[in-house]
N, C-alpha and C. Protein backbone atom coordinates (compact mmCIF):
# COMPACT_ATOMS: atom_id res chain seq x y z
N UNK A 1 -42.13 -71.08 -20.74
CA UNK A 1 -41.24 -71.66 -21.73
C UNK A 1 -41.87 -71.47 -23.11
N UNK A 2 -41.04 -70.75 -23.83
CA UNK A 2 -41.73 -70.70 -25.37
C UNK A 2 -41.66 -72.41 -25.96
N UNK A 3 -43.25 -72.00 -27.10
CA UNK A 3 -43.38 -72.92 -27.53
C UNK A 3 -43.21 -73.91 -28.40
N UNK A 4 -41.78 -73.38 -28.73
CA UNK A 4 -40.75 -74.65 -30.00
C UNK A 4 -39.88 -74.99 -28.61
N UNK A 5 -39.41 -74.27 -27.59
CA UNK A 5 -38.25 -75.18 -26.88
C UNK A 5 -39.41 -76.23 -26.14
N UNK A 6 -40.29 -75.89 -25.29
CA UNK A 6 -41.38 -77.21 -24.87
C UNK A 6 -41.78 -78.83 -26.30
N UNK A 7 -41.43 -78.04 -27.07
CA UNK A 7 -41.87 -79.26 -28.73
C UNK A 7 -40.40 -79.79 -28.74
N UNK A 8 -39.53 -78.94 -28.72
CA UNK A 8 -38.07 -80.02 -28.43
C UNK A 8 -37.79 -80.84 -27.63
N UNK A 9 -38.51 -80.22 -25.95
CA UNK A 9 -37.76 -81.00 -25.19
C UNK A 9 -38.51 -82.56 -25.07
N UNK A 10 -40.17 -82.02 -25.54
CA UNK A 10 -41.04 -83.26 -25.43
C UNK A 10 -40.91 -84.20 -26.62
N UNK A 11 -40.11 -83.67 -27.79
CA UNK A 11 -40.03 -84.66 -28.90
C UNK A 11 -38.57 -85.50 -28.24
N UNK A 12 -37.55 -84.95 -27.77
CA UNK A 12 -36.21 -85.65 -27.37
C UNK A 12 -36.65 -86.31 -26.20
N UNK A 13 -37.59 -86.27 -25.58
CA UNK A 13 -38.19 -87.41 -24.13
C UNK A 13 -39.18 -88.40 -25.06
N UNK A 14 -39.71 -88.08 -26.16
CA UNK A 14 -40.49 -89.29 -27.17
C UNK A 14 -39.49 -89.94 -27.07
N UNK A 15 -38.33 -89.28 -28.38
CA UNK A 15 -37.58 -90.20 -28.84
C UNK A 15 -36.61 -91.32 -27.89
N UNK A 16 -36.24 -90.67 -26.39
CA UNK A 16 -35.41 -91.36 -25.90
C UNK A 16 -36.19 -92.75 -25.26
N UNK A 17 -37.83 -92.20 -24.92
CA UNK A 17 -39.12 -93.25 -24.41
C UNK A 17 -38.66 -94.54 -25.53
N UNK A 18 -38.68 -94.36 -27.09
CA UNK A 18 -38.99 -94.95 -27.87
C UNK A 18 -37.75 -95.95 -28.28
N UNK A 19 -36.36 -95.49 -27.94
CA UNK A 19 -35.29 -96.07 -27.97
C UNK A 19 -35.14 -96.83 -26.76
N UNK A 20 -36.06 -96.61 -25.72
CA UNK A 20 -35.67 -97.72 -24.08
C UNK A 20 -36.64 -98.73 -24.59
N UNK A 21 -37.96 -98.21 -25.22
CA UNK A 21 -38.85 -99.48 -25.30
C UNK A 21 -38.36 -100.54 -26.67
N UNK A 22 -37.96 -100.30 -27.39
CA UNK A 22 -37.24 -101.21 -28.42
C UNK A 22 -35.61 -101.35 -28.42
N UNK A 23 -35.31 -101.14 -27.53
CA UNK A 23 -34.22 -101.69 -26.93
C UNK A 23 -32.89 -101.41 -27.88
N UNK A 24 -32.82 -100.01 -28.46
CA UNK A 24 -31.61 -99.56 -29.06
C UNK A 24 -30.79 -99.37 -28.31
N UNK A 25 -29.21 -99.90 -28.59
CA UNK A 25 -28.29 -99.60 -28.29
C UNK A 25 -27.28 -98.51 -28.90
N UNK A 26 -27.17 -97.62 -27.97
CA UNK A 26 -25.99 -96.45 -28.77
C UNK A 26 -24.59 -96.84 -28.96
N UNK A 27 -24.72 -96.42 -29.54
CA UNK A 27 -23.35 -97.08 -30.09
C UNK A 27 -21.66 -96.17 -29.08
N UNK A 28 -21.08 -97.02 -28.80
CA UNK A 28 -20.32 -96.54 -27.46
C UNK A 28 -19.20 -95.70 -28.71
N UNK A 29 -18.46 -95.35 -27.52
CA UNK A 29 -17.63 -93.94 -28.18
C UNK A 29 -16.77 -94.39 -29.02
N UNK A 30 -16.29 -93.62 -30.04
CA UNK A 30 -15.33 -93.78 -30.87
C UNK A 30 -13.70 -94.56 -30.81
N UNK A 31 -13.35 -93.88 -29.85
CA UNK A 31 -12.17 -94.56 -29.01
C UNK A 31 -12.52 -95.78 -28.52
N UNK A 32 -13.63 -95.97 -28.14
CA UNK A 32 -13.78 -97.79 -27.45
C UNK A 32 -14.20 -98.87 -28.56
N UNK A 33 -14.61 -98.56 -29.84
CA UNK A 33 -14.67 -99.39 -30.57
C UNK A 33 -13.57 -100.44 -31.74
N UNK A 34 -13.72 -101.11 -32.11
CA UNK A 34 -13.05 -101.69 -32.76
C UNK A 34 -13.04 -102.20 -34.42
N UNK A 35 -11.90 -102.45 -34.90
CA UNK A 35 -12.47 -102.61 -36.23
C UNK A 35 -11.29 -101.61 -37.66
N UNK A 36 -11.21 -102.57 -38.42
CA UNK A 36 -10.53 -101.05 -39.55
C UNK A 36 -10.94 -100.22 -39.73
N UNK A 37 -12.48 -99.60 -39.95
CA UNK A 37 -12.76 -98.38 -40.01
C UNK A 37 -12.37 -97.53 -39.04
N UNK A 38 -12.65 -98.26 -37.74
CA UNK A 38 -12.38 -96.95 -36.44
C UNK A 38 -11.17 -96.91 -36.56
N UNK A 39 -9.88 -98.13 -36.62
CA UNK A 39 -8.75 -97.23 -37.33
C UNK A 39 -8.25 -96.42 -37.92
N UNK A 40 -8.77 -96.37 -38.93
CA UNK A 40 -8.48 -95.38 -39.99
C UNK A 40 -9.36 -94.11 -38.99
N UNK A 41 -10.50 -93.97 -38.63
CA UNK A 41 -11.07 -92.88 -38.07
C UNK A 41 -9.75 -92.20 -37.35
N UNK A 42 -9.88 -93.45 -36.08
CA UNK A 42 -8.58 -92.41 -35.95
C UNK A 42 -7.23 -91.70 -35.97
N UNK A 43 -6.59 -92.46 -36.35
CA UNK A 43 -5.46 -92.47 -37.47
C UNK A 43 -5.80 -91.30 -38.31
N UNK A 44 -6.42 -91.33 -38.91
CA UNK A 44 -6.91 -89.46 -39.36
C UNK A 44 -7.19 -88.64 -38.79
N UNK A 45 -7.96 -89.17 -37.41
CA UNK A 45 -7.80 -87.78 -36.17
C UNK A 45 -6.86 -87.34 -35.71
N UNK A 46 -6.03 -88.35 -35.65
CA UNK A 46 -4.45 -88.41 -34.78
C UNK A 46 -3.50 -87.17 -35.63
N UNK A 47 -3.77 -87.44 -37.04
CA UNK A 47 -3.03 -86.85 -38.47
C UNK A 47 -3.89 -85.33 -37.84
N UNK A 48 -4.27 -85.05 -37.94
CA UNK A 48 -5.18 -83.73 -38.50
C UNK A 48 -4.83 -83.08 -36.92
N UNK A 49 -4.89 -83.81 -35.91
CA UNK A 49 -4.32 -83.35 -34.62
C UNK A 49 -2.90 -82.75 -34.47
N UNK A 50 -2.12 -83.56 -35.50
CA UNK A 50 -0.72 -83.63 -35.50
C UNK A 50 -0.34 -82.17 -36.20
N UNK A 51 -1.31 -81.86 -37.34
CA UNK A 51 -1.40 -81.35 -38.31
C UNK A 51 -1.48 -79.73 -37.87
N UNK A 52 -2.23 -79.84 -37.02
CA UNK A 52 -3.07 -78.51 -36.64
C UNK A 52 -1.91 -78.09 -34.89
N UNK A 53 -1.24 -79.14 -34.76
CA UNK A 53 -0.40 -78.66 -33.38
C UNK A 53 1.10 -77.78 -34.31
N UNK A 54 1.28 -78.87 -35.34
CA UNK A 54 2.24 -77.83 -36.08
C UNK A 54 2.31 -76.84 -36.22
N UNK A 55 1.19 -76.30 -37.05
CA UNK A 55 0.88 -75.17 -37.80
C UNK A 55 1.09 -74.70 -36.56
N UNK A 56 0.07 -74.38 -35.63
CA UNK A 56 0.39 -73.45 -34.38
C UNK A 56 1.31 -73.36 -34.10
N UNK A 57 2.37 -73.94 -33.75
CA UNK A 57 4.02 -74.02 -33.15
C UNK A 57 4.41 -73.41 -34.12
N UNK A 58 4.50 -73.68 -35.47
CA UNK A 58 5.27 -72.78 -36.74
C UNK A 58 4.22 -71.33 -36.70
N UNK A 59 3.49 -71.23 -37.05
CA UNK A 59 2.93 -69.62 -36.13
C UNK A 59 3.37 -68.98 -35.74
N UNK A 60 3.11 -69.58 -34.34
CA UNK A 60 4.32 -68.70 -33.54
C UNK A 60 5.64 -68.45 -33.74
N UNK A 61 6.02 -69.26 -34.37
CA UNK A 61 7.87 -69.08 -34.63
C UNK A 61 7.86 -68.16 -35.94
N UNK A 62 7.00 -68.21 -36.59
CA UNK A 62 6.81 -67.33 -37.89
C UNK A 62 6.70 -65.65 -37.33
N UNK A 63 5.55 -65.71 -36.52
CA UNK A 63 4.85 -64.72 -36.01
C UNK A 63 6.42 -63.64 -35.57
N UNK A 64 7.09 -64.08 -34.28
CA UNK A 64 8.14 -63.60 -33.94
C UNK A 64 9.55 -63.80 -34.63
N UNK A 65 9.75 -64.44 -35.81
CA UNK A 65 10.39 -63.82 -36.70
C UNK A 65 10.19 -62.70 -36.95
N UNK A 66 8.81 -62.90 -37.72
CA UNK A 66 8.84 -61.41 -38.75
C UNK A 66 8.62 -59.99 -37.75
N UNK A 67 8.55 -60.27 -36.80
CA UNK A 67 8.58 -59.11 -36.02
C UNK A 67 10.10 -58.77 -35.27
N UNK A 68 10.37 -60.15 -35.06
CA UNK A 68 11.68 -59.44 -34.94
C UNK A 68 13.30 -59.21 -35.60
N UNK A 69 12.49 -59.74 -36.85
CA UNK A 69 13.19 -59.30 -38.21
C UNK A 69 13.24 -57.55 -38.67
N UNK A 70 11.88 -57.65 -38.80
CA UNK A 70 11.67 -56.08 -38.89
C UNK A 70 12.27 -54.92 -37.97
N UNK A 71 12.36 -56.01 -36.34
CA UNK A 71 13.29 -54.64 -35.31
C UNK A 71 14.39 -54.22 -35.79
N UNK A 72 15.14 -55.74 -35.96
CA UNK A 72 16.35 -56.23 -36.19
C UNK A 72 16.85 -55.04 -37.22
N UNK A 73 15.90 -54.76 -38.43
CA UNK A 73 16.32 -54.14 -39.81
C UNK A 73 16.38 -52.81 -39.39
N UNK A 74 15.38 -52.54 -38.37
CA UNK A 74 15.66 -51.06 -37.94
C UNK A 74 16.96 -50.63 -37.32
N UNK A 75 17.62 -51.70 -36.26
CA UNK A 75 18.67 -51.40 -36.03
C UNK A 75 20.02 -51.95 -36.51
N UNK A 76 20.17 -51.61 -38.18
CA UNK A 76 21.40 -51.88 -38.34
C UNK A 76 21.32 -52.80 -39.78
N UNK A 77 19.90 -53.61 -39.67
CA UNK A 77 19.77 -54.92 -40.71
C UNK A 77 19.43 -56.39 -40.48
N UNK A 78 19.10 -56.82 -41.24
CA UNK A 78 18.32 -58.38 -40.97
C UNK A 78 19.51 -59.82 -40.36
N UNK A 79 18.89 -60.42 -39.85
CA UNK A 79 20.40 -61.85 -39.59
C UNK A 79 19.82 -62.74 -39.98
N UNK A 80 20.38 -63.62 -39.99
CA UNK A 80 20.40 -65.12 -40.16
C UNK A 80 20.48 -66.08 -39.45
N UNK A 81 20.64 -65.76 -38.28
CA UNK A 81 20.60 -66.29 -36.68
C UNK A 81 19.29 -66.32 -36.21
N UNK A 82 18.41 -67.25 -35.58
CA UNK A 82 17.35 -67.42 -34.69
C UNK A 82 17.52 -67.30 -33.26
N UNK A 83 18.62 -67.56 -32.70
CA UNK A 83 19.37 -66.91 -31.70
C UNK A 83 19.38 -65.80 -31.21
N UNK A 84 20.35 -64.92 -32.72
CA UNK A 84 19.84 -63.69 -32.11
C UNK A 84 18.97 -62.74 -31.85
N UNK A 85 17.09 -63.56 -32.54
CA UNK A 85 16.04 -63.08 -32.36
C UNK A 85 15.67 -63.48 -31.23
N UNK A 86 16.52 -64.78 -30.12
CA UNK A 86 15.78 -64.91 -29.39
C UNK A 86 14.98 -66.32 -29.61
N UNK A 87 15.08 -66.54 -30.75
CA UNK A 87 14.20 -68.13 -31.05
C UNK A 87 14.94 -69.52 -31.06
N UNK A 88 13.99 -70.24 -30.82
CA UNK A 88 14.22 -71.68 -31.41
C UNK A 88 13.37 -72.44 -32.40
N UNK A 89 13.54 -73.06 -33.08
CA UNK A 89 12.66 -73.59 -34.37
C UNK A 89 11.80 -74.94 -33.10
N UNK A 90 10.74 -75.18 -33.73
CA UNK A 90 10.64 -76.63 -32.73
C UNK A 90 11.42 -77.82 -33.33
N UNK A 91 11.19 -78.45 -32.04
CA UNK A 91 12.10 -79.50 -32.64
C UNK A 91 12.04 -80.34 -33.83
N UNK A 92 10.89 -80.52 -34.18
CA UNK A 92 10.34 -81.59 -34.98
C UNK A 92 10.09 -81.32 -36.90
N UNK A 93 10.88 -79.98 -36.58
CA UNK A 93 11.23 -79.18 -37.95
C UNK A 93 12.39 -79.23 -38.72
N UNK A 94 12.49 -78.84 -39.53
CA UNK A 94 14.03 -78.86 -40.52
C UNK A 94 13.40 -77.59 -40.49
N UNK A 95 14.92 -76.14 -40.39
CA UNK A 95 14.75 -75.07 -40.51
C UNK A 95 15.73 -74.82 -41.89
N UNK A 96 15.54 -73.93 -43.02
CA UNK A 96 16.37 -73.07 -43.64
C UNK A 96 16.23 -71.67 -43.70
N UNK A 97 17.11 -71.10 -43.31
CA UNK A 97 17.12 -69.26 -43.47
C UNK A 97 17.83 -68.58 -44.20
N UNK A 98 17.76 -68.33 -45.37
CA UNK A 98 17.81 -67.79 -46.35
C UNK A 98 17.85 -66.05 -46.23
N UNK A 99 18.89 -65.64 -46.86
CA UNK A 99 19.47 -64.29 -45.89
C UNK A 99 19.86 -63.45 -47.60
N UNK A 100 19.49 -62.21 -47.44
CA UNK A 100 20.49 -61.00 -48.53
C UNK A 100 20.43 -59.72 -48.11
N UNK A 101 21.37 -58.87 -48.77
CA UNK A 101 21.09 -57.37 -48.17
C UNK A 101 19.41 -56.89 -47.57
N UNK A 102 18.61 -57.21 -48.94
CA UNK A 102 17.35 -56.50 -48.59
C UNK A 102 16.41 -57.66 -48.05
N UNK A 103 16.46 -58.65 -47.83
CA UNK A 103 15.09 -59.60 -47.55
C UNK A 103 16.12 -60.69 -46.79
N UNK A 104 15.58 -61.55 -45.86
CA UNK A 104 15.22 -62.69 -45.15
C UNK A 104 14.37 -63.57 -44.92
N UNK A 105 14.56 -64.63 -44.66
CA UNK A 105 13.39 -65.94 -45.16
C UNK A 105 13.70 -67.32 -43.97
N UNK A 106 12.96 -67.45 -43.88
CA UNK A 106 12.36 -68.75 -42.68
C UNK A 106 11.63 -69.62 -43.64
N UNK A 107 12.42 -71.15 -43.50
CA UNK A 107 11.70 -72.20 -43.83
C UNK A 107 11.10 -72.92 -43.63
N UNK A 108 10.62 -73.56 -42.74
CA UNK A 108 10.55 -74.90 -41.65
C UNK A 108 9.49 -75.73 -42.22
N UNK A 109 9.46 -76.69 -42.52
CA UNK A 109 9.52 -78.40 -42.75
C UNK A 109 9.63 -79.18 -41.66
N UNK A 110 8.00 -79.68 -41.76
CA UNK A 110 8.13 -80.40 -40.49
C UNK A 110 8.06 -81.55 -40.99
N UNK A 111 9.26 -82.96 -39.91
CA UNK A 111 9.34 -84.01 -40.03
C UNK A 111 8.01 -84.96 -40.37
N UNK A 112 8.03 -85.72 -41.40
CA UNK A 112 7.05 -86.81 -41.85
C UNK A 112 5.13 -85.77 -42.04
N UNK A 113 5.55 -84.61 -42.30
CA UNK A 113 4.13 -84.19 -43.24
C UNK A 113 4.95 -83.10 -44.71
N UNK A 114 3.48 -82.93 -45.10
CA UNK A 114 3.92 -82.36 -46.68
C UNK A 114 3.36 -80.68 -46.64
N UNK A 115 2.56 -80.25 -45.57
CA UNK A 115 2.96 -79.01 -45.48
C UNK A 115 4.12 -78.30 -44.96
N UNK A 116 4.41 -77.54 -45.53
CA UNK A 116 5.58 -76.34 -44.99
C UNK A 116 4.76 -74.70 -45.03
N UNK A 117 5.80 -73.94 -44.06
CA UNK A 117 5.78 -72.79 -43.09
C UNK A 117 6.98 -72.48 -43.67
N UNK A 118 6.73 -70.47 -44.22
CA UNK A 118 7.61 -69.83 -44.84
C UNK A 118 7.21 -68.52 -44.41
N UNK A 119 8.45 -67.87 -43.02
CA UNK A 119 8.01 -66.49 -43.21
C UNK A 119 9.19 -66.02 -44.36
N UNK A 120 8.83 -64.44 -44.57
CA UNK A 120 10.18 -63.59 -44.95
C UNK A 120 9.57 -61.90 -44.80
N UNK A 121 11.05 -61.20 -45.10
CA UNK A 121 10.55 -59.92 -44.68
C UNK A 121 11.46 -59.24 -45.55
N UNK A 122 11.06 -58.64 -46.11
CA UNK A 122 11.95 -57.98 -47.58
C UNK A 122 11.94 -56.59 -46.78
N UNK A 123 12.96 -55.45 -47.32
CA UNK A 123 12.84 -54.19 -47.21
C UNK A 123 12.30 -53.66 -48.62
N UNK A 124 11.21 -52.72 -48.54
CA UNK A 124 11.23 -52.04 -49.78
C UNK A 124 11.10 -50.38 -49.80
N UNK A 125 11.89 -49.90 -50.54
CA UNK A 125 12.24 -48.61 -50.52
C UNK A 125 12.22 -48.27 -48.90
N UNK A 126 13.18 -48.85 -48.24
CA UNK A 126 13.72 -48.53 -46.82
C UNK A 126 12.46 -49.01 -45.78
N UNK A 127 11.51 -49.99 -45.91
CA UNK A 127 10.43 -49.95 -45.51
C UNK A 127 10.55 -51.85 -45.26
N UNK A 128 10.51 -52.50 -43.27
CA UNK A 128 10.52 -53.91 -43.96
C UNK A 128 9.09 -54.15 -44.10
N UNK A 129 8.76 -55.09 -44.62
CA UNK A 129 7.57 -55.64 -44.92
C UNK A 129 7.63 -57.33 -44.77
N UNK A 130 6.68 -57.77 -43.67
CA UNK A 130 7.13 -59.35 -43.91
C UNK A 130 5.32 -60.14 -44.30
N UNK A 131 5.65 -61.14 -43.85
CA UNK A 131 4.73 -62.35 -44.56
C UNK A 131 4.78 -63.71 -43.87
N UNK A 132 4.12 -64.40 -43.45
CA UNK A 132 3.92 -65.72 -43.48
C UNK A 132 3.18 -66.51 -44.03
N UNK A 133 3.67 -67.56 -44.33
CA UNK A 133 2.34 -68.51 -45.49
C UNK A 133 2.67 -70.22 -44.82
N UNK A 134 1.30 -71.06 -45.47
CA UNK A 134 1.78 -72.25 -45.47
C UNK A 134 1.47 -72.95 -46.67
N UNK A 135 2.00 -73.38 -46.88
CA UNK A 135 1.68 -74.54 -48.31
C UNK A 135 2.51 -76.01 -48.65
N UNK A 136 2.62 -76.35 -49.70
CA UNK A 136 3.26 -77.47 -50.38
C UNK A 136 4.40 -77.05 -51.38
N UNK A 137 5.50 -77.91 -51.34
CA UNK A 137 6.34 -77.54 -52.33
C UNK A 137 7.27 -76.61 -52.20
N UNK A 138 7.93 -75.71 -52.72
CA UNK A 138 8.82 -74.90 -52.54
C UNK A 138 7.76 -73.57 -53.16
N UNK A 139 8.17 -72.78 -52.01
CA UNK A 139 7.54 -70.86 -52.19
C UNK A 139 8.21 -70.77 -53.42
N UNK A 140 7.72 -70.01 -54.16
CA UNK A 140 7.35 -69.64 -55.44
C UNK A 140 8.25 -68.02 -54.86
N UNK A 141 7.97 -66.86 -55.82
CA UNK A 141 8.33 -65.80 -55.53
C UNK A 141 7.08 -64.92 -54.84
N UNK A 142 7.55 -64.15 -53.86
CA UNK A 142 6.42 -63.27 -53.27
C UNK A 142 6.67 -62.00 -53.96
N UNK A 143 5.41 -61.17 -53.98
CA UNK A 143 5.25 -60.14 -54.21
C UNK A 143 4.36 -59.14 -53.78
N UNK A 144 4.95 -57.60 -54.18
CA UNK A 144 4.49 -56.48 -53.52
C UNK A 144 3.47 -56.16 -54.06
N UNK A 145 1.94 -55.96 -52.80
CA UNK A 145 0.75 -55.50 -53.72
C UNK A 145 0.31 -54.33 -52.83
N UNK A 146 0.02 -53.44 -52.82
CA UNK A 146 -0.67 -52.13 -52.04
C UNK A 146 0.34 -52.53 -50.79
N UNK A 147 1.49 -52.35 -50.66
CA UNK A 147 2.56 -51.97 -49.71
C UNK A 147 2.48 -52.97 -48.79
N UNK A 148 1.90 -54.29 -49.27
CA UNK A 148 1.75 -55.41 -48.19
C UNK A 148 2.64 -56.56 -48.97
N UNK A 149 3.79 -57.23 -48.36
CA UNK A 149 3.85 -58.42 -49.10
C UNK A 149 2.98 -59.52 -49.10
N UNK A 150 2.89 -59.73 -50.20
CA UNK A 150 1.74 -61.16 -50.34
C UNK A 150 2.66 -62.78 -50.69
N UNK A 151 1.46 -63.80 -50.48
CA UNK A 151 2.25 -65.04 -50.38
C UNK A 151 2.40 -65.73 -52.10
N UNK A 152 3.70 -66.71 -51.67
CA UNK A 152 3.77 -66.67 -53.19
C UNK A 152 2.27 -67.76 -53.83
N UNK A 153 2.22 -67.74 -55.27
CA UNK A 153 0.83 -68.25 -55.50
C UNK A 153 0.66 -69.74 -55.24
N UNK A 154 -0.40 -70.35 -55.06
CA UNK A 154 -0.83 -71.34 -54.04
C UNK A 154 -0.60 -71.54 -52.67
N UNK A 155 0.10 -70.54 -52.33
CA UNK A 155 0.22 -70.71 -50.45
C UNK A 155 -1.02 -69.72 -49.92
N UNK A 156 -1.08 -69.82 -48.76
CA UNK A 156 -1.97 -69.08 -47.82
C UNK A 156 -1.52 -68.33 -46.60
N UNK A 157 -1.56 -67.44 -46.36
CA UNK A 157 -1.04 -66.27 -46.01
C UNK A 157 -1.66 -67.05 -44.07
N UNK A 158 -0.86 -66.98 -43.00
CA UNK A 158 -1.01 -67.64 -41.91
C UNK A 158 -1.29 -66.19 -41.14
N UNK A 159 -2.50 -66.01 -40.56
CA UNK A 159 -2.91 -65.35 -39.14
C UNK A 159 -1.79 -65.11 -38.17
N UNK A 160 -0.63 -64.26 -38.01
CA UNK A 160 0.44 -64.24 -36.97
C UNK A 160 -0.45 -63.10 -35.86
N UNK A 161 -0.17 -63.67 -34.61
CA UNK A 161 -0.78 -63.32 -33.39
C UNK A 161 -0.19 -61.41 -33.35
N UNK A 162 -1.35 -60.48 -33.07
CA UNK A 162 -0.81 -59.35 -33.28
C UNK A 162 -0.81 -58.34 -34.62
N UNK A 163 -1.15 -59.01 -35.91
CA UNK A 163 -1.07 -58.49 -37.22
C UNK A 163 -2.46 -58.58 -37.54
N UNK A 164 -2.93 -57.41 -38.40
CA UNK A 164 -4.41 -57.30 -38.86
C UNK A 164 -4.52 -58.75 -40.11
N UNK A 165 -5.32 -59.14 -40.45
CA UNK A 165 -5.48 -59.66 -41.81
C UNK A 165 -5.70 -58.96 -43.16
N UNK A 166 -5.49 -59.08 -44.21
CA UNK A 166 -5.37 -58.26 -45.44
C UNK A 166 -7.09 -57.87 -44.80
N UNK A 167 -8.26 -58.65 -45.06
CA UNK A 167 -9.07 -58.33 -45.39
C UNK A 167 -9.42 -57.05 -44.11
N UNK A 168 -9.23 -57.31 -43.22
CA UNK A 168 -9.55 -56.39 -41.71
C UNK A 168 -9.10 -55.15 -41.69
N UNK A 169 -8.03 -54.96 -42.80
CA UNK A 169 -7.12 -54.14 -43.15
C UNK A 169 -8.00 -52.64 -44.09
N UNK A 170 -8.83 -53.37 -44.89
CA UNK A 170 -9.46 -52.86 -46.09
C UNK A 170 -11.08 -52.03 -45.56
């Protein structure tokens, strides 16, 4: 056994010697305690749990939009139907889809938080190009940079399952 893991394991058998002989108690788990702080603890875990199941669910619904927006445009042009991509929004969303000759747009707003999920997929010069982002507030305008659409400013461009990232790209 090298000789820093033997100094670890014999300093963590000190320390645990030294916590039985003065009689520390650990403090029991988070969930079993009581009190306003551990409320709020978790009440913010609960949030950030809630938070992070969204985003994933809107992901995915983003993800297969813009992909099957882009089929869609190949054969014929973009819709306005989630249906006829095949989707459903989750439930716990307010959807708007926002539709014109050259571009399409996905809204979703999820019930009782303040982020929102915005794909869209513009055609440019016969070419679609889409995007997903998440942020606050209402999307701003997106725009075309090195043949990629980008998110409008202050949003953040969302990882869709299947698509490189700008930077992975470069």
């Amino acid at each position: 056994m090298p000789i820093a893991l033997r100094t670890s394991v014999f300093s963590l058998l000190a320390l645990l010697g030294l916590a039985g002989l003065t009689q520390w108690r650990p403090l029991p788990p988070l969930a079993s305690r009581i009190g306003a702080q551990t409320d709020r603890v978790l009440a913010d875990l609960a949030r950030q749990e809630a938070s992070q199941d969204a985003r994933t669910r809107a992901t995915d619904v983003l993800g297969r939009f813009v992909g099957g927006e882009i089929t869609r445009y190949y054969w014929g042009g973009f819709t306005g139907y989630l249906d006829v991509l095949g989707l459903e929004p989750p439930e716990d969303m307010e959807v708007a889809i926002s539709q014109e000759p050259r571009m399409v747009q996905l809204l979703l707003t999820p019930r009782g938080g303040d982020e929102r999920y915005v794909a869209r997929v513009q055609a440019e010069e016969n070419v679609p190009r889409g995007v997903a982002c998440s942020g606050r507030g209402e999307p701003g305008s997106f725009r075309l940079e090195r043949d990629q659409l980008q998110c409008p400013p202050g949003w953040q461009p969302l990882q869709l399952a299947g698509r490189r990232s700008t930077s992975e790209a470069s």
